[in-house]
PDB file of N, CA and C in Angstrom:
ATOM      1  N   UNK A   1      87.348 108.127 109.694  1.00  0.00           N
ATOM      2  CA  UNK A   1      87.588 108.076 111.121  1.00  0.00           C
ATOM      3  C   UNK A   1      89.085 108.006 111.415  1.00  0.00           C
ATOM      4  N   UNK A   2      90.039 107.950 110.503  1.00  0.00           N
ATOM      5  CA  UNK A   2      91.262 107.193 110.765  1.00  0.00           C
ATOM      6  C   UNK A   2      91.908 108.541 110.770  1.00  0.00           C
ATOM      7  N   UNK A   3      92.004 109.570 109.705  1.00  0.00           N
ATOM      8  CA  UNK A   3      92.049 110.911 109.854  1.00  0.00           C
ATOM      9  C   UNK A   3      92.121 111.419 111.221  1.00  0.00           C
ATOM     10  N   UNK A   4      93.056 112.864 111.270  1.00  0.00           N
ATOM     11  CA  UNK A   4      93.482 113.169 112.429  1.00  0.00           C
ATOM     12  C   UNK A   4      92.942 114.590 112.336  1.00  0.00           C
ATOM     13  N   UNK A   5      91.940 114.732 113.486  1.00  0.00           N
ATOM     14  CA  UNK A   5      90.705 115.986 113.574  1.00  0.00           C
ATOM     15  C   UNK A   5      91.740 117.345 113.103  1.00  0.00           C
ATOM     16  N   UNK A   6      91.042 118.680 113.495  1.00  0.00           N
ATOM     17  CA  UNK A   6      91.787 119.790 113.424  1.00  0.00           C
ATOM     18  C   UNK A   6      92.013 119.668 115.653  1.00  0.00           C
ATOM     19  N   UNK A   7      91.181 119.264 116.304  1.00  0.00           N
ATOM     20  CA  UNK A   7      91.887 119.300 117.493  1.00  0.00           C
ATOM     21  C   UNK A   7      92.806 118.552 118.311  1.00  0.00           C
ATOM     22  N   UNK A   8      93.363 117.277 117.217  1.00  0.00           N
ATOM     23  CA  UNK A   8      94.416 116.210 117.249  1.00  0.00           C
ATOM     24  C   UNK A   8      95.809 116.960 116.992  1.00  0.00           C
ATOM     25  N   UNK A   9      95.357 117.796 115.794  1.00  0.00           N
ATOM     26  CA  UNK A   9      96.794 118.627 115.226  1.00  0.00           C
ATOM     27  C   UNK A   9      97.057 120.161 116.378  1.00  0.00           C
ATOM     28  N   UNK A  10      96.369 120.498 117.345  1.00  0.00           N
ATOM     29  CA  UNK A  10      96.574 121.379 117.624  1.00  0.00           C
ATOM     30  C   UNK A  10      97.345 120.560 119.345  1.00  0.00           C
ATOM     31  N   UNK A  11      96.682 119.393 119.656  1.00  0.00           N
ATOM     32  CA  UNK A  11      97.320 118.708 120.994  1.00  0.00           C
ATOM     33  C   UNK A  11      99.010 118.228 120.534  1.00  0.00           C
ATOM     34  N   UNK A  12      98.879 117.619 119.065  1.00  0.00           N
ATOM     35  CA  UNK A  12     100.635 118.204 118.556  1.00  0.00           C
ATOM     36  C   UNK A  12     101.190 118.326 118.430  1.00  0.00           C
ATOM     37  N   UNK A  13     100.653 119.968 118.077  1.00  0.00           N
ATOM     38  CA  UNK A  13     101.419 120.950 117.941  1.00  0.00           C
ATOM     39  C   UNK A  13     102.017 121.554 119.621  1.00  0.00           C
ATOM     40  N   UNK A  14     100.964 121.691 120.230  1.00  0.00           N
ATOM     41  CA  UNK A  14     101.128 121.881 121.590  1.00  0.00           C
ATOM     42  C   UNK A  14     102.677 121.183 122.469  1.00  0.00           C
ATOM     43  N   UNK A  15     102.542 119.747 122.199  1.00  0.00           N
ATOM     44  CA  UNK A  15     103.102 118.940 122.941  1.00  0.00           C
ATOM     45  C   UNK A  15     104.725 118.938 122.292  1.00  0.00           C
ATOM     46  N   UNK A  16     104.745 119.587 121.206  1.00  0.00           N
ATOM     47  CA  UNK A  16     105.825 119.550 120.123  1.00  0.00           C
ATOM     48  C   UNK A  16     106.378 120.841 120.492  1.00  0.00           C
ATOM     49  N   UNK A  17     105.859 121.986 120.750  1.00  0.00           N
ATOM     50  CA  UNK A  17     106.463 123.251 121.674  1.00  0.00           C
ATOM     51  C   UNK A  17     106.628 122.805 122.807  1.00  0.00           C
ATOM     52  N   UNK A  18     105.671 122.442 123.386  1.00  0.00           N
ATOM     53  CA  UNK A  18     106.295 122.124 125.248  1.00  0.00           C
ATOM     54  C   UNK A  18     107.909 121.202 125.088  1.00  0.00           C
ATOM     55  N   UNK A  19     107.514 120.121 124.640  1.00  0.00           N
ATOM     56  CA  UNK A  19     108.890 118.902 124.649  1.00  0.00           C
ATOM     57  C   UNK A  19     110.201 120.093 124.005  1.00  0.00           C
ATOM     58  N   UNK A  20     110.189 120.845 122.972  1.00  0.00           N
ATOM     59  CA  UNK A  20     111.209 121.274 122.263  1.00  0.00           C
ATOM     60  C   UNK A  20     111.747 122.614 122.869  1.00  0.00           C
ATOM     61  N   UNK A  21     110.551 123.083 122.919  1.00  0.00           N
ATOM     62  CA  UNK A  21     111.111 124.599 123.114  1.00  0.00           C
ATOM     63  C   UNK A  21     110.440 125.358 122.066  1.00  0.00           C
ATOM     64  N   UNK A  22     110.263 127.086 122.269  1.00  0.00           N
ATOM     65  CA  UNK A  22     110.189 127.546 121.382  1.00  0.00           C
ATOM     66  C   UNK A  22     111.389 128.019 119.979  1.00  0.00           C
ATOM     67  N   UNK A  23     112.613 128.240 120.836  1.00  0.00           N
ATOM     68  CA  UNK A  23     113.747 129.127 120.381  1.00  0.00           C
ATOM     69  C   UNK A  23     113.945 127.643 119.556  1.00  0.00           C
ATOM     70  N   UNK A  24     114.408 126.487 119.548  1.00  0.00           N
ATOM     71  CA  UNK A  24     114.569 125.255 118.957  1.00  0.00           C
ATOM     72  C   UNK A  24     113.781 125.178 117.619  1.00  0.00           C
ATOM     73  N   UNK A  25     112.498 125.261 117.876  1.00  0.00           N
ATOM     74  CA  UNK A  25     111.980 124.444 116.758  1.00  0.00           C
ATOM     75  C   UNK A  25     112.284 125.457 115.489  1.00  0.00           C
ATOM     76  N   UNK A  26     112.233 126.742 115.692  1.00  0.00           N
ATOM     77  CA  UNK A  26     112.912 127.427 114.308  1.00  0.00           C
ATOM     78  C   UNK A  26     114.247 126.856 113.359  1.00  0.00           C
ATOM     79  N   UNK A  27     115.125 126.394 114.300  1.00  0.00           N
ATOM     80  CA  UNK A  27     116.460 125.875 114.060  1.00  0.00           C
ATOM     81  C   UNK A  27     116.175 124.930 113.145  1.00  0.00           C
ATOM     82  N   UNK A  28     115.206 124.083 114.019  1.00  0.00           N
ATOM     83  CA  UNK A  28     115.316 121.998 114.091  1.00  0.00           C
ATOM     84  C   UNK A  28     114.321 122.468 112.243  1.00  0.00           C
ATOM     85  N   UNK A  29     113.538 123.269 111.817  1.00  0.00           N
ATOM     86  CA  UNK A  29     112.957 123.390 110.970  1.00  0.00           C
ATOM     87  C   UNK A  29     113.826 124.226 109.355  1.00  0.00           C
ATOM     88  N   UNK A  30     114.471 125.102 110.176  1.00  0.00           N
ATOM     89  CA  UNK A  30     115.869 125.436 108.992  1.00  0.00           C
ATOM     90  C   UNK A  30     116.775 124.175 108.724  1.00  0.00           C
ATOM     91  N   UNK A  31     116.982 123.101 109.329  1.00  0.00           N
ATOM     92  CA  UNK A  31     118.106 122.128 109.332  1.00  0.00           C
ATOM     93  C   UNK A  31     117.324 121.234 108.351  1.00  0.00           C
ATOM     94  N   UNK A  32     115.932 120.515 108.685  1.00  0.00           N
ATOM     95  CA  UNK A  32     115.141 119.913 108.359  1.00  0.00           C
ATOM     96  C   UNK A  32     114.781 120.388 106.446  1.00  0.00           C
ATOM     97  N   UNK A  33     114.728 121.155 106.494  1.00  0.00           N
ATOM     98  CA  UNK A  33     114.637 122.097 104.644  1.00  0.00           C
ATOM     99  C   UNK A  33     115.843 121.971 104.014  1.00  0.00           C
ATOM    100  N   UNK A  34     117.142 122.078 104.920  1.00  0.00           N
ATOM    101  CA  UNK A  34     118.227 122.534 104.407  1.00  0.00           C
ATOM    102  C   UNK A  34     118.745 120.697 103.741  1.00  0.00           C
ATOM    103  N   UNK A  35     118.267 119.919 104.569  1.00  0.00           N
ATOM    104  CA  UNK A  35     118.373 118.231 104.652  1.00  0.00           C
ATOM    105  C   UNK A  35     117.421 118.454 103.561  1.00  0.00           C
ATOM    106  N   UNK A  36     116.288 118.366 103.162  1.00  0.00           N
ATOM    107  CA  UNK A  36     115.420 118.112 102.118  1.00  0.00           C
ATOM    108  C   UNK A  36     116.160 118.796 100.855  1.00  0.00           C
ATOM    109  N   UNK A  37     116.488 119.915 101.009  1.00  0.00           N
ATOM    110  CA  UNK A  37     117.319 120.405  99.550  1.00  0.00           C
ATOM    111  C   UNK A  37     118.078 119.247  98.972  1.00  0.00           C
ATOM    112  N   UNK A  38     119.131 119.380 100.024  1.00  0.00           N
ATOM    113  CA  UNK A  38     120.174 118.226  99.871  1.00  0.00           C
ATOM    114  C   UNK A  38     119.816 116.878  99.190  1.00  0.00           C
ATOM    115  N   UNK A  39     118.722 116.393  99.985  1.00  0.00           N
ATOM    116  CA  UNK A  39     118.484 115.400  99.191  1.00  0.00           C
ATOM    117  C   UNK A  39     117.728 115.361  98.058  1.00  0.00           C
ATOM    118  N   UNK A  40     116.921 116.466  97.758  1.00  0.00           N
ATOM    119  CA  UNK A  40     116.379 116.376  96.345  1.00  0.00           C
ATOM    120  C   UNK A  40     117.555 116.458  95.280  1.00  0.00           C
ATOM    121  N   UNK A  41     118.681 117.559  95.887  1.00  0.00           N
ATOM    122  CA  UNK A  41     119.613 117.790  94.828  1.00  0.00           C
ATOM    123  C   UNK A  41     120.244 116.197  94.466  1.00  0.00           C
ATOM    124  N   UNK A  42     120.889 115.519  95.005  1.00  0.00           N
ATOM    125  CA  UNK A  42     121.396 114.176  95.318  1.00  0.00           C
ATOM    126  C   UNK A  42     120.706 113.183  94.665  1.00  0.00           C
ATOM    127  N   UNK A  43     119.534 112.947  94.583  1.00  0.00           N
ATOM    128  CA  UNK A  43     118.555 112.110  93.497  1.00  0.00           C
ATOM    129  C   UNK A  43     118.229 112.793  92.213  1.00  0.00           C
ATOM    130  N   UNK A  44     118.020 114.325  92.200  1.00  0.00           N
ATOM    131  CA  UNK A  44     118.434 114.593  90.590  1.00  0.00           C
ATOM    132  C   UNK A  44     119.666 114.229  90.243  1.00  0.00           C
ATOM    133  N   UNK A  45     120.773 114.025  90.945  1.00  0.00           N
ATOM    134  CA  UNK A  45     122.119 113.810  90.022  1.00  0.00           C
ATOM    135  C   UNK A  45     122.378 112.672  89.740  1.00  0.00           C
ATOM    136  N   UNK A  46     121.986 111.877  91.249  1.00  0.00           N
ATOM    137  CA  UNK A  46     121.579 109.988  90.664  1.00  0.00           C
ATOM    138  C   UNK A  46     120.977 109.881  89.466  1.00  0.00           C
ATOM    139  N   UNK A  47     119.975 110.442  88.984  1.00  0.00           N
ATOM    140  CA  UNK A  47     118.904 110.153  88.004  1.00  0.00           C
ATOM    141  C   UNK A  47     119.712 110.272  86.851  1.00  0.00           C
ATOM    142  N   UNK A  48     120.253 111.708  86.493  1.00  0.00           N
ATOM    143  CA  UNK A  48     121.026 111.989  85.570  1.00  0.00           C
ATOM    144  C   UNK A  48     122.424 111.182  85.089  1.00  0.00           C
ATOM    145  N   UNK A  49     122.877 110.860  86.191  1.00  0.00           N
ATOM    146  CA  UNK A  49     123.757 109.696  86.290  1.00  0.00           C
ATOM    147  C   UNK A  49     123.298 108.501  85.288  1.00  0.00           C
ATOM    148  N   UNK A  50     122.602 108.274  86.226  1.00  0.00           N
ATOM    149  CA  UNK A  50     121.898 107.025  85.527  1.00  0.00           C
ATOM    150  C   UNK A  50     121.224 106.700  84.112  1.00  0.00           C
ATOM    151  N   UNK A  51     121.237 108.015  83.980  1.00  0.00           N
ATOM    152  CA  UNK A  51     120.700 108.083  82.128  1.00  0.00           C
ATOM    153  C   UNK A  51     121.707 108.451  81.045  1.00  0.00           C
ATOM    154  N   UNK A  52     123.106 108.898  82.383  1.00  0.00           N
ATOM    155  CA  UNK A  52     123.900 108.874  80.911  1.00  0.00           C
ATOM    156  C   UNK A  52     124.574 107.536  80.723  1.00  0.00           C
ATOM    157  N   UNK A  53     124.585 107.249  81.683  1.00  0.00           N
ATOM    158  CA  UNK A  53     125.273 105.955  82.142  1.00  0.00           C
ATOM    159  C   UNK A  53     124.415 104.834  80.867  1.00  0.00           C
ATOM    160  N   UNK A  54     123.517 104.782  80.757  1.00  0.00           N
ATOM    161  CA  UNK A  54     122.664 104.186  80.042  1.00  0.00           C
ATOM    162  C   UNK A  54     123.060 103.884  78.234  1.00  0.00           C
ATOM    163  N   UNK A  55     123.318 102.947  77.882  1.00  0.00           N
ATOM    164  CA  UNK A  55     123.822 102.823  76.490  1.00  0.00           C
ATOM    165  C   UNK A  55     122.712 103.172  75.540  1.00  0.00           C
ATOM    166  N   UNK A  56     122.957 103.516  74.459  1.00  0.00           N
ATOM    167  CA  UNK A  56     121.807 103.883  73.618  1.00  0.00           C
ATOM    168  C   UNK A  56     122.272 103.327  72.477  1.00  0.00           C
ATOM    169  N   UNK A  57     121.822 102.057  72.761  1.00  0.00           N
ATOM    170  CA  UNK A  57     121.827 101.126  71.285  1.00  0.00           C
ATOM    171  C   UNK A  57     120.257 100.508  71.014  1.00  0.00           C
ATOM    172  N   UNK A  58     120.627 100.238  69.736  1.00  0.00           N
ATOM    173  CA  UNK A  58     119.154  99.509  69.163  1.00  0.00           C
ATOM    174  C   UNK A  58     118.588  97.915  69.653  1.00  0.00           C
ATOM    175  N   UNK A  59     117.339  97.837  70.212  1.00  0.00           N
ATOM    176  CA  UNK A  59     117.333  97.282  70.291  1.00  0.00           C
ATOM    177  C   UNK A  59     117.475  95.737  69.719  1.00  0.00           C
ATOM    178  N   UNK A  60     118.174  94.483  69.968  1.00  0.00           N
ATOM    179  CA  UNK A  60     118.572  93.604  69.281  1.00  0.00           C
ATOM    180  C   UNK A  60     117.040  92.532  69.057  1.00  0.00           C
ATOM    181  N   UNK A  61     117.223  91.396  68.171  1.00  0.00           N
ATOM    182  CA  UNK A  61     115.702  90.434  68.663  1.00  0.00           C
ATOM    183  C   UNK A  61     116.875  89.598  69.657  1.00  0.00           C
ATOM    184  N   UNK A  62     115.907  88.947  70.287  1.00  0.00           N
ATOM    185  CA  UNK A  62     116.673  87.095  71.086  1.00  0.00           C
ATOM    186  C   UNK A  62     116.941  86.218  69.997  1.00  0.00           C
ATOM    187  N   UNK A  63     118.752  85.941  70.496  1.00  0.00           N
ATOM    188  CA  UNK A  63     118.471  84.789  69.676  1.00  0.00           C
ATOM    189  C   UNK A  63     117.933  83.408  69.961  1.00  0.00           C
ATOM    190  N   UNK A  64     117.376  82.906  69.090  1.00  0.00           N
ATOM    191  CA  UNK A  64     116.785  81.244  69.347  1.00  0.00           C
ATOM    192  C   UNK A  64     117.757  80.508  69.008  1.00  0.00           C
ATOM    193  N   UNK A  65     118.076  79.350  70.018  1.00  0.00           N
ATOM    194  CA  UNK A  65     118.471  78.348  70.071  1.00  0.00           C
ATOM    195  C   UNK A  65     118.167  77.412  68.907  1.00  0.00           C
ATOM    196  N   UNK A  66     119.016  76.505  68.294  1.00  0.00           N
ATOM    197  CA  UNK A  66     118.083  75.459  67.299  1.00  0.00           C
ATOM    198  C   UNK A  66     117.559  74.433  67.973  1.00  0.00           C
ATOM    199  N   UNK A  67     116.533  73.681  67.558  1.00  0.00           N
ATOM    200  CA  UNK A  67     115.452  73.356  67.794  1.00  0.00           C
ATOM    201  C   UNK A  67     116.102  71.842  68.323  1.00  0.00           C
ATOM    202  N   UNK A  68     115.936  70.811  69.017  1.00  0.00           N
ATOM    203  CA  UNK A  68     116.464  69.903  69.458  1.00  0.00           C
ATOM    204  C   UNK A  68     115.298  68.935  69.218  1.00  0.00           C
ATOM    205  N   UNK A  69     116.008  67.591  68.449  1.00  0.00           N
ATOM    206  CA  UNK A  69     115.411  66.227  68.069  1.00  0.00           C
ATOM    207  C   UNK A  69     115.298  65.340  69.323  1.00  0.00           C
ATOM    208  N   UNK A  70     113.861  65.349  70.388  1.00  0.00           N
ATOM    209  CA  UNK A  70     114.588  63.767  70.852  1.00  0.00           C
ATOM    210  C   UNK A  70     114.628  62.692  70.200  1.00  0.00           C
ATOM    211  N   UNK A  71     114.783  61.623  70.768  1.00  0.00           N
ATOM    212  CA  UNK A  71     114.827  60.480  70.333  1.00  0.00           C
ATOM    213  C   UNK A  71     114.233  59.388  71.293  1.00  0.00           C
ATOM    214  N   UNK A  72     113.119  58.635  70.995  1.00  0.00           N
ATOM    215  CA  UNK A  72     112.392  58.172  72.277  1.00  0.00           C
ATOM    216  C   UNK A  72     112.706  56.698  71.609  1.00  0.00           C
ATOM    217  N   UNK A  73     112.926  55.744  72.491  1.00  0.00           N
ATOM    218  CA  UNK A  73     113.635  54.353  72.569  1.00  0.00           C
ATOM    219  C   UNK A  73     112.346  54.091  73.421  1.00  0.00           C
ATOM    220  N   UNK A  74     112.429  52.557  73.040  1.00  0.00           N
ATOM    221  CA  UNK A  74     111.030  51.578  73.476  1.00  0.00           C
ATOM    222  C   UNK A  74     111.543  50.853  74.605  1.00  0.00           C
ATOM    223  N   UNK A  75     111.411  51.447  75.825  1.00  0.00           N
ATOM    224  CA  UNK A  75     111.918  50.141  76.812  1.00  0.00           C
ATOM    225  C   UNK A  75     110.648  49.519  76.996  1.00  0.00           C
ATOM    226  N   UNK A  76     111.087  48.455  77.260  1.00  0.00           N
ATOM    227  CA  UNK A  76     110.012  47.059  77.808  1.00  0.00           C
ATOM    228  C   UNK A  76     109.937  47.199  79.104  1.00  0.00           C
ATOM    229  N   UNK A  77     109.062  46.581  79.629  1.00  0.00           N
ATOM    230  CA  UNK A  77     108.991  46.602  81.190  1.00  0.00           C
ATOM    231  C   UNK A  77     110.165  45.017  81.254  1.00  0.00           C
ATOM    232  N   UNK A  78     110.702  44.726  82.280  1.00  0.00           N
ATOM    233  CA  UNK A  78     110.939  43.372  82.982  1.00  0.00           C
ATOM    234  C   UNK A  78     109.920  42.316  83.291  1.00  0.00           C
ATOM    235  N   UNK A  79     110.878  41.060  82.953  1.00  0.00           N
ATOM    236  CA  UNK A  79     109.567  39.945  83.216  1.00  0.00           C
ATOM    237  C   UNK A  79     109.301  39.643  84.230  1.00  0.00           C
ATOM    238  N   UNK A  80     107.502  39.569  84.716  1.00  0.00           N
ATOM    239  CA  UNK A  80     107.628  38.845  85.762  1.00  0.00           C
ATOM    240  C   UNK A  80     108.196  38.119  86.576  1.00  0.00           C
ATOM    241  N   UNK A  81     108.805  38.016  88.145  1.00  0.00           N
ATOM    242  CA  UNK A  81     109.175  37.003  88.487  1.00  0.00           C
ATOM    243  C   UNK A  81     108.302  35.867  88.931  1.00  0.00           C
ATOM    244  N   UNK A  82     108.455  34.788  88.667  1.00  0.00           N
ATOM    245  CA  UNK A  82     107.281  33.842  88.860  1.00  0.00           C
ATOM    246  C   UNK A  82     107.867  33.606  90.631  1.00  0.00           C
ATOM    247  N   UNK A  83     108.430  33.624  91.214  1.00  0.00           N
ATOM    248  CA  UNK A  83     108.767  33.528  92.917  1.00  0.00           C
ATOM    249  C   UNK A  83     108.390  34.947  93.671  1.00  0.00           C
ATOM    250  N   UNK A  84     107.485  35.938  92.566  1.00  0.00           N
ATOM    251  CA  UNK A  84     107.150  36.680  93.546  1.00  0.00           C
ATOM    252  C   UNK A  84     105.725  36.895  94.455  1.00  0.00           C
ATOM    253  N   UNK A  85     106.231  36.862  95.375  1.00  0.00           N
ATOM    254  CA  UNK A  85     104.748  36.298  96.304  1.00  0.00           C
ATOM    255  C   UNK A  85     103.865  37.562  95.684  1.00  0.00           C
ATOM    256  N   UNK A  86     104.004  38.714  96.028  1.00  0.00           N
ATOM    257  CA  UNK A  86     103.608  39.928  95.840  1.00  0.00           C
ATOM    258  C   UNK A  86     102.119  40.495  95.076  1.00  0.00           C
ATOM    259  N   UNK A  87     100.978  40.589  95.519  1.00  0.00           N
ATOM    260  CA  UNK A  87     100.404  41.075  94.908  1.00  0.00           C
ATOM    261  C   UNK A  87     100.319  41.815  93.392  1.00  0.00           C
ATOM    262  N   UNK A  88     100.198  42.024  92.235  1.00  0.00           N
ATOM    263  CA  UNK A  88     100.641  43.199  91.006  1.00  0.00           C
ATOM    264  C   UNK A  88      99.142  44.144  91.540  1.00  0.00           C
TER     265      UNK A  88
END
């Protein structure tokens, strides 16, 4: 349903000659191709760019860190205070 009928594309097309013109839209459609060249050419050269640009070395492993000892110490809790009203 979301699809656009064959008599959606022809109201338009219609409304796209009336608003433009006829003599126009030939132009606005040579400019429009001539822009798409352009930019396809422009992202092949990015691409190529980008791959020479690219180092071609082997990959290395990670190095690991050495391994770290804690050391766990026994604290005690504190002694009760016997003046504390306080619920435990």
């Amino acid at each position: 349903m979301g699809a656009l009928q064959p008599w959606h594309w022809i109201i338009l097309l219609l409304v796209i000659v009336l608003l433009f013109g006829s003599k126009r839209l030939p132009d606005a459609a040579r400019s429009l191709g001539k822009s798409m060249r352009i930019f396809k050419s422009e992202v092949k050269e990015l691409q190529a760019d980008h791959k020479a640009d690219a180092p071609v070395t082997p990959q290395q492993p990670p190095v690991q860190a050495p391994p770290v000892q804690v050391h766990s110490e026994r604290v005690e809790a504190p002694a009760p205070n016997p003046t504390d009203t306080r619920p435990a």
